[in-house]
PDB file of N, CA and C in Angstrom:
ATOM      1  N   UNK A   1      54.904 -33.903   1.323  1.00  0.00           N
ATOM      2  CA  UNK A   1      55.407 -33.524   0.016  1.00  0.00           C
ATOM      3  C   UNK A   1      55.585 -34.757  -0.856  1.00  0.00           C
ATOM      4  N   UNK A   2      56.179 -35.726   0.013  1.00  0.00           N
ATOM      5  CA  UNK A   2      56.368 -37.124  -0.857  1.00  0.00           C
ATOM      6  C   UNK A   2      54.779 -37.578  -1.617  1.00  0.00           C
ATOM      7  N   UNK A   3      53.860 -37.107  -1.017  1.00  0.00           N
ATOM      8  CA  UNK A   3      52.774 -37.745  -1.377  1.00  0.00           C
ATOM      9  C   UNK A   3      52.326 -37.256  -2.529  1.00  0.00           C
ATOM     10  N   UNK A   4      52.340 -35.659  -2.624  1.00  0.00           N
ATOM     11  CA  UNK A   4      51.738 -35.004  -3.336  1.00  0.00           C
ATOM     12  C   UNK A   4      52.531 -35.739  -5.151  1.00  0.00           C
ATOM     13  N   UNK A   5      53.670 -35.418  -4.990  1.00  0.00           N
ATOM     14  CA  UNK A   5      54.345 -36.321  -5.902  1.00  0.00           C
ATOM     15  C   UNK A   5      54.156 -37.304  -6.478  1.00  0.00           C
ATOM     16  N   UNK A   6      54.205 -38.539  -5.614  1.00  0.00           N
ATOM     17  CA  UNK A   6      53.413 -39.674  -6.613  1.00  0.00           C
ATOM     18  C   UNK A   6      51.976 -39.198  -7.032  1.00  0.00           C
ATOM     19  N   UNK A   7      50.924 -38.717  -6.479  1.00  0.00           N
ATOM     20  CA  UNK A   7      49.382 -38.629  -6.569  1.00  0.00           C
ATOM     21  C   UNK A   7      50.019 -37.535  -8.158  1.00  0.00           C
ATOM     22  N   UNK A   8      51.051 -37.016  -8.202  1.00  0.00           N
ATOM     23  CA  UNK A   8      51.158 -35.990  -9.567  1.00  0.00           C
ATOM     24  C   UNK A   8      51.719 -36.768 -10.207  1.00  0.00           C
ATOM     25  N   UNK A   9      52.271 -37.547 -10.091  1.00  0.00           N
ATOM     26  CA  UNK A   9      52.727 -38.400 -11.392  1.00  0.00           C
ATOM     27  C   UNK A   9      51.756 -39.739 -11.532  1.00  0.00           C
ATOM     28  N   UNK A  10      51.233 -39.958 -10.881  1.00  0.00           N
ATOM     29  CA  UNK A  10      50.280 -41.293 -11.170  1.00  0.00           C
ATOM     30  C   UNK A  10      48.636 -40.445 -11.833  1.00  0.00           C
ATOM     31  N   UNK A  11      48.377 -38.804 -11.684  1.00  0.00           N
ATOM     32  CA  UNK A  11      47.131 -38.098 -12.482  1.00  0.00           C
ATOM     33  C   UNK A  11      48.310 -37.886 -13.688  1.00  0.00           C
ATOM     34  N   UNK A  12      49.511 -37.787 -13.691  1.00  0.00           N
ATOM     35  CA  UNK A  12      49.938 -37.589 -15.442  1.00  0.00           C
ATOM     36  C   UNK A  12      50.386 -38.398 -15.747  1.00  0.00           C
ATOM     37  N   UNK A  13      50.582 -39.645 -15.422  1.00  0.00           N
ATOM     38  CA  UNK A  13      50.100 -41.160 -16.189  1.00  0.00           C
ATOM     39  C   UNK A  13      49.164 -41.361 -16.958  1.00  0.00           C
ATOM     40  N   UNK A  14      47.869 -40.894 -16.018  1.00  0.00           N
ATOM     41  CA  UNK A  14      46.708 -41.288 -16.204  1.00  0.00           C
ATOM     42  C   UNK A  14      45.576 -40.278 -17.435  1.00  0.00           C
ATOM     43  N   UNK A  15      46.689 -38.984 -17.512  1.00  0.00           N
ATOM     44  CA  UNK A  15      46.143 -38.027 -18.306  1.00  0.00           C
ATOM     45  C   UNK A  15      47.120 -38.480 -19.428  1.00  0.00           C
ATOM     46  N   UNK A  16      48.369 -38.759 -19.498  1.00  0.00           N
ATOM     47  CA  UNK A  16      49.064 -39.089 -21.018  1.00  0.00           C
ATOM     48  C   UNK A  16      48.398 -40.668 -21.167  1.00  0.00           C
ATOM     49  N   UNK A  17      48.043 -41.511 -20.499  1.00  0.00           N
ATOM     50  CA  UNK A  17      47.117 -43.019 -21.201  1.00  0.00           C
ATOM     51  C   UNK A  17      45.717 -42.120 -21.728  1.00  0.00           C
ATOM     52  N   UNK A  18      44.887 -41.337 -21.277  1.00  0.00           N
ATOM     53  CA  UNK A  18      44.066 -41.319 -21.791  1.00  0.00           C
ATOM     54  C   UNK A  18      44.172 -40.494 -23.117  1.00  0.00           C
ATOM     55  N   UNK A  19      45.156 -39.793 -22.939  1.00  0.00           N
ATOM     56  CA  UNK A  19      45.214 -38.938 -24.137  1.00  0.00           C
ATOM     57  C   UNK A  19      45.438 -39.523 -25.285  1.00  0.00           C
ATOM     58  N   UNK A  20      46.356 -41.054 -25.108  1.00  0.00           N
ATOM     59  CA  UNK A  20      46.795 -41.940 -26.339  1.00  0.00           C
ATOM     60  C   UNK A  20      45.600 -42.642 -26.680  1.00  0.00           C
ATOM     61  N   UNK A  21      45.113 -43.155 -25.693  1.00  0.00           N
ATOM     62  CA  UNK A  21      43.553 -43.540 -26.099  1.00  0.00           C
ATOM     63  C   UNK A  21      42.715 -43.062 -26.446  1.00  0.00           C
ATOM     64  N   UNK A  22      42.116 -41.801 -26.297  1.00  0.00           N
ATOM     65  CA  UNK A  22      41.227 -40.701 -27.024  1.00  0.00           C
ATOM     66  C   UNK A  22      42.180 -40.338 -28.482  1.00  0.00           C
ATOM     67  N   UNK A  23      43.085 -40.105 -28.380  1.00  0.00           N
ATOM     68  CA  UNK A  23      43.640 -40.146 -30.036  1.00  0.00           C
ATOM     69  C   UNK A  23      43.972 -40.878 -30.770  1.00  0.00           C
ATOM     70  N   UNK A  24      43.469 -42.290 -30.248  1.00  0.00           N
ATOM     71  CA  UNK A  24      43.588 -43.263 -31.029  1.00  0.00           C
ATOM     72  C   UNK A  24      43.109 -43.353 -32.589  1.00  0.00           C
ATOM     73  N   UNK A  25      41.786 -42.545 -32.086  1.00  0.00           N
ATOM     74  CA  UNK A  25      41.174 -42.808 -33.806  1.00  0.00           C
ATOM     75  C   UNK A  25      41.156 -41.372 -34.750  1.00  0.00           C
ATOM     76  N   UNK A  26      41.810 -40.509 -34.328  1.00  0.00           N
ATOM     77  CA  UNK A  26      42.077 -39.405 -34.924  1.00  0.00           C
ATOM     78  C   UNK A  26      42.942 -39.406 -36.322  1.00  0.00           C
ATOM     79  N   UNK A  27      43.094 -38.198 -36.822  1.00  0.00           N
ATOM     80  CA  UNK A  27      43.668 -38.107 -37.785  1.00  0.00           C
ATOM     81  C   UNK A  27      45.553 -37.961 -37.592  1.00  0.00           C
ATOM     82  N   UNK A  28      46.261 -38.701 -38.462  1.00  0.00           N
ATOM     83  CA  UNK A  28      47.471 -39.456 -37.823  1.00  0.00           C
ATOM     84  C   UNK A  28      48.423 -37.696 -37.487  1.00  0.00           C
ATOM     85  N   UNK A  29      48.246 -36.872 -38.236  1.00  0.00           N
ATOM     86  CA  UNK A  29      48.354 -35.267 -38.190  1.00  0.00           C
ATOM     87  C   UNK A  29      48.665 -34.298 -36.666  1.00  0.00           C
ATOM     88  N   UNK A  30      47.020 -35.234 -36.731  1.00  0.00           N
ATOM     89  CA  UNK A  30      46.418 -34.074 -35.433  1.00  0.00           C
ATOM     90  C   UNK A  30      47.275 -34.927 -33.975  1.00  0.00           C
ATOM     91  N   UNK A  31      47.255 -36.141 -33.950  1.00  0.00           N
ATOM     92  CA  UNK A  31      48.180 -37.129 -33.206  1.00  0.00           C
ATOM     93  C   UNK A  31      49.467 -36.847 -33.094  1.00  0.00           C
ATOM     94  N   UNK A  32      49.775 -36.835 -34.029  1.00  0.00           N
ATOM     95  CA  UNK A  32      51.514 -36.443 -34.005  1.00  0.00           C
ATOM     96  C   UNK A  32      51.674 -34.777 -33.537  1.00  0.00           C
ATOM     97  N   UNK A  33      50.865 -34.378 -33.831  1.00  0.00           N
ATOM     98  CA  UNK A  33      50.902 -32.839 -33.206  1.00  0.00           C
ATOM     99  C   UNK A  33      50.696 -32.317 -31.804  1.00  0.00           C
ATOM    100  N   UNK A  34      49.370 -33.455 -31.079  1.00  0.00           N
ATOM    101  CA  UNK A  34      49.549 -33.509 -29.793  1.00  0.00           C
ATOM    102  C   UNK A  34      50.268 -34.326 -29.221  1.00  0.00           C
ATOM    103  N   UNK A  35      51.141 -35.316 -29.686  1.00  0.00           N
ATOM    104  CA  UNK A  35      52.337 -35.961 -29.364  1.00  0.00           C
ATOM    105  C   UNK A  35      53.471 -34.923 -29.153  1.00  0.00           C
ATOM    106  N   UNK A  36      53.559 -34.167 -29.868  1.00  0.00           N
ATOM    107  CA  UNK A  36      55.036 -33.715 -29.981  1.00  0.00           C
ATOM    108  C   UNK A  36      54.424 -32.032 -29.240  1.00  0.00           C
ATOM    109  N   UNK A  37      53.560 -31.753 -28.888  1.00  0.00           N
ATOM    110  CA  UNK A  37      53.134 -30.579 -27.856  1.00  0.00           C
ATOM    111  C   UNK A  37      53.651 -31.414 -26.455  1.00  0.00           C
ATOM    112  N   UNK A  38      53.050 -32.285 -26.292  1.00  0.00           N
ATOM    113  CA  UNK A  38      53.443 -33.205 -25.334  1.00  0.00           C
ATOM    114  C   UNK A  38      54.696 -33.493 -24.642  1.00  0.00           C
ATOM    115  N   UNK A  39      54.828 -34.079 -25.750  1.00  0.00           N
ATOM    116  CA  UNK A  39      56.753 -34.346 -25.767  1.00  0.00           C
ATOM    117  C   UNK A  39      57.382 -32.662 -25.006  1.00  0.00           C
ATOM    118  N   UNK A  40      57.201 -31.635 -26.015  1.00  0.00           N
ATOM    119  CA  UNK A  40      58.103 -30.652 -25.656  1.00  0.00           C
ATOM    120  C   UNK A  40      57.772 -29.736 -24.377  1.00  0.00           C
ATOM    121  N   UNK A  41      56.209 -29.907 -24.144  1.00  0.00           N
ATOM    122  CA  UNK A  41      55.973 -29.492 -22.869  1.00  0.00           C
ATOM    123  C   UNK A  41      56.780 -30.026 -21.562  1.00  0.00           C
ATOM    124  N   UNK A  42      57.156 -31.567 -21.353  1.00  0.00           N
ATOM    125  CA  UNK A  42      57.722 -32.106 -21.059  1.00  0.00           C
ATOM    126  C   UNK A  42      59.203 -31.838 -20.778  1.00  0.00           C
ATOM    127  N   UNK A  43      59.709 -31.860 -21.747  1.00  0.00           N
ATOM    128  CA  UNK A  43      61.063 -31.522 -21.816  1.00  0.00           C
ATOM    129  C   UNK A  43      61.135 -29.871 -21.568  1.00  0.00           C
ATOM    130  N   UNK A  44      60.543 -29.326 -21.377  1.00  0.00           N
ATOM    131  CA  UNK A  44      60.918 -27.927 -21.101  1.00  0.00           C
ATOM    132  C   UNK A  44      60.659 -28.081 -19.558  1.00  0.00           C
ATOM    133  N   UNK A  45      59.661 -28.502 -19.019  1.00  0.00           N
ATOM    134  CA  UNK A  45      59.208 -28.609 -17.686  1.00  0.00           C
ATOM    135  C   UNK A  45      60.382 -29.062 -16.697  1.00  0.00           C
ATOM    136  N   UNK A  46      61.217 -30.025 -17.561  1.00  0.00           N
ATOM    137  CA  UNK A  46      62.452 -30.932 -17.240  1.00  0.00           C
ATOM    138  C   UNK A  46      63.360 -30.209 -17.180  1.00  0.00           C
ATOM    139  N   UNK A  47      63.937 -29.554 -17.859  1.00  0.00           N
ATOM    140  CA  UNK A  47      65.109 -28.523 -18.278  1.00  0.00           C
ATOM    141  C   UNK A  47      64.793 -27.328 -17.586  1.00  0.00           C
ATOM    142  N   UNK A  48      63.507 -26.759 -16.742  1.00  0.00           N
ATOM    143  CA  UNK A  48      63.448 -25.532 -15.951  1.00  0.00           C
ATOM    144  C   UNK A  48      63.849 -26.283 -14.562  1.00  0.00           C
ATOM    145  N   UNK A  49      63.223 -27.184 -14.458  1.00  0.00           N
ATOM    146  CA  UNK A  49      63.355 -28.167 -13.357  1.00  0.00           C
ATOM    147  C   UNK A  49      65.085 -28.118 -12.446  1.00  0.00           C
ATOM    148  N   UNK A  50      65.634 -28.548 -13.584  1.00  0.00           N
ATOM    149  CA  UNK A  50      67.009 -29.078 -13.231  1.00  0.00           C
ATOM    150  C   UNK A  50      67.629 -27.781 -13.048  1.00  0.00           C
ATOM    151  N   UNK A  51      67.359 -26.413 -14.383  1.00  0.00           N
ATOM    152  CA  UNK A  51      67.968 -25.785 -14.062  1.00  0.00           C
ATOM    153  C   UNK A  51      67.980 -24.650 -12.828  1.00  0.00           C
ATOM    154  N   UNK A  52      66.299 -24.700 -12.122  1.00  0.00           N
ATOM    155  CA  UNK A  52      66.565 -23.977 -10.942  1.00  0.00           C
ATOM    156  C   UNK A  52      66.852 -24.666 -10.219  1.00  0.00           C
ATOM    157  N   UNK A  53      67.054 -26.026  -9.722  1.00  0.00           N
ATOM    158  CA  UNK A  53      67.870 -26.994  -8.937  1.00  0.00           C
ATOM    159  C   UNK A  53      69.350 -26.671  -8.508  1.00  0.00           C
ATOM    160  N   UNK A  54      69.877 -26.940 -10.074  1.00  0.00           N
ATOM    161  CA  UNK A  54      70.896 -26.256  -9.991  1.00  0.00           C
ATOM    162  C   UNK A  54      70.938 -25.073  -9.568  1.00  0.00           C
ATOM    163  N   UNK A  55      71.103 -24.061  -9.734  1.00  0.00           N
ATOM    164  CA  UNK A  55      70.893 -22.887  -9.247  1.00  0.00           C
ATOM    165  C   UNK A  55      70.242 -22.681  -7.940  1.00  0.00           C
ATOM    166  N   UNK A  56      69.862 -22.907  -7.248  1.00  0.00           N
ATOM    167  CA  UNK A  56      69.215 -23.515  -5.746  1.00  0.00           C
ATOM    168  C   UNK A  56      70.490 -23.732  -4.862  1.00  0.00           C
ATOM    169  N   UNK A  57      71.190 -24.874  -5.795  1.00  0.00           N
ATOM    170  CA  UNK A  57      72.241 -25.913  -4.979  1.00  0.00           C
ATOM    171  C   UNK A  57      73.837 -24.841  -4.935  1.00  0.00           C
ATOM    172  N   UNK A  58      73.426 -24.111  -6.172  1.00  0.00           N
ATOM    173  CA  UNK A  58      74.847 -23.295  -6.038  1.00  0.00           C
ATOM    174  C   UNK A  58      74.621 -22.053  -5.306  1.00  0.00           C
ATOM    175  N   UNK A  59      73.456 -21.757  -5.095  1.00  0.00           N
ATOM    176  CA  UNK A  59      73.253 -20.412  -4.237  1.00  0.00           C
ATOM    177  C   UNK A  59      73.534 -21.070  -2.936  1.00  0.00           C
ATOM    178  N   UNK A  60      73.019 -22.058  -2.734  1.00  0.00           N
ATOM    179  CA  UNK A  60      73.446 -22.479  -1.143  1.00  0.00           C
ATOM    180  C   UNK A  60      75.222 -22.979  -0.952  1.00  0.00           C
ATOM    181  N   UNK A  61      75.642 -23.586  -1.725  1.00  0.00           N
ATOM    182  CA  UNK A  61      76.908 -23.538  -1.670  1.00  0.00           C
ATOM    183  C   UNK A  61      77.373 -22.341  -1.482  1.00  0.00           C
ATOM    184  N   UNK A  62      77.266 -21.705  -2.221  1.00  0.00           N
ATOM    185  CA  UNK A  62      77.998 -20.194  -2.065  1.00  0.00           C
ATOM    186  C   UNK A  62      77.798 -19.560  -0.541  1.00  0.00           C
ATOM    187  N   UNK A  63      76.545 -19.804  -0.356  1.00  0.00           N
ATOM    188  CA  UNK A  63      76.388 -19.299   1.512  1.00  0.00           C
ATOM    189  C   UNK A  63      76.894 -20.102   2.260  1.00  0.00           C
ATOM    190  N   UNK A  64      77.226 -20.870   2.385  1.00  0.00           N
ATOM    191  CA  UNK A  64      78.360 -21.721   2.640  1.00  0.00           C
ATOM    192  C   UNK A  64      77.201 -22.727   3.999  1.00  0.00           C
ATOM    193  N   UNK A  65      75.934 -23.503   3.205  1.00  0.00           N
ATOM    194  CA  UNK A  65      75.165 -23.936   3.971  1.00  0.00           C
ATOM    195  C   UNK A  65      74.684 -25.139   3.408  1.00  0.00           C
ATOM    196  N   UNK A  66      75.849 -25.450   2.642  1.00  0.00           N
ATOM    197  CA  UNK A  66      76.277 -26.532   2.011  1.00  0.00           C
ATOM    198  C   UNK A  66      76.874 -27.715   2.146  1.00  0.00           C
TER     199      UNK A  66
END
């Protein structure tokens, strides 16, 4: 599992560098628009993340396997 992890964050490194580099010469518009798709894809991915975590951690507390 540990592995799969880095190998997923070192292909979405490697997909957000290329993406800044392929939009380098674009229109400043269309850039800021897949910037901020970006951005919020991100932050939502983050915020489902934590919150079934949470929710994970309190269901097991509650079964008392905690």
């Amino acid at each position: 599992m540990r592995q799969f992890g880095n190998k997923a964050a070192v292909r979405f490194a490697a997909w957000l560098c290329g993406t800044t580099f392929i939009l380098g010469g674009c229109d400043p518009t269309i850039q800021a628009t897949v910037e901020d798709g970006i951005i919020a894809s991100a932050t939502s991915f983050t915020t489902s993340f934590m919150a079934a975590l949470i929710q994970v951690l309190t269901e097991a507390r509650n079964a008392g396997t905690i």
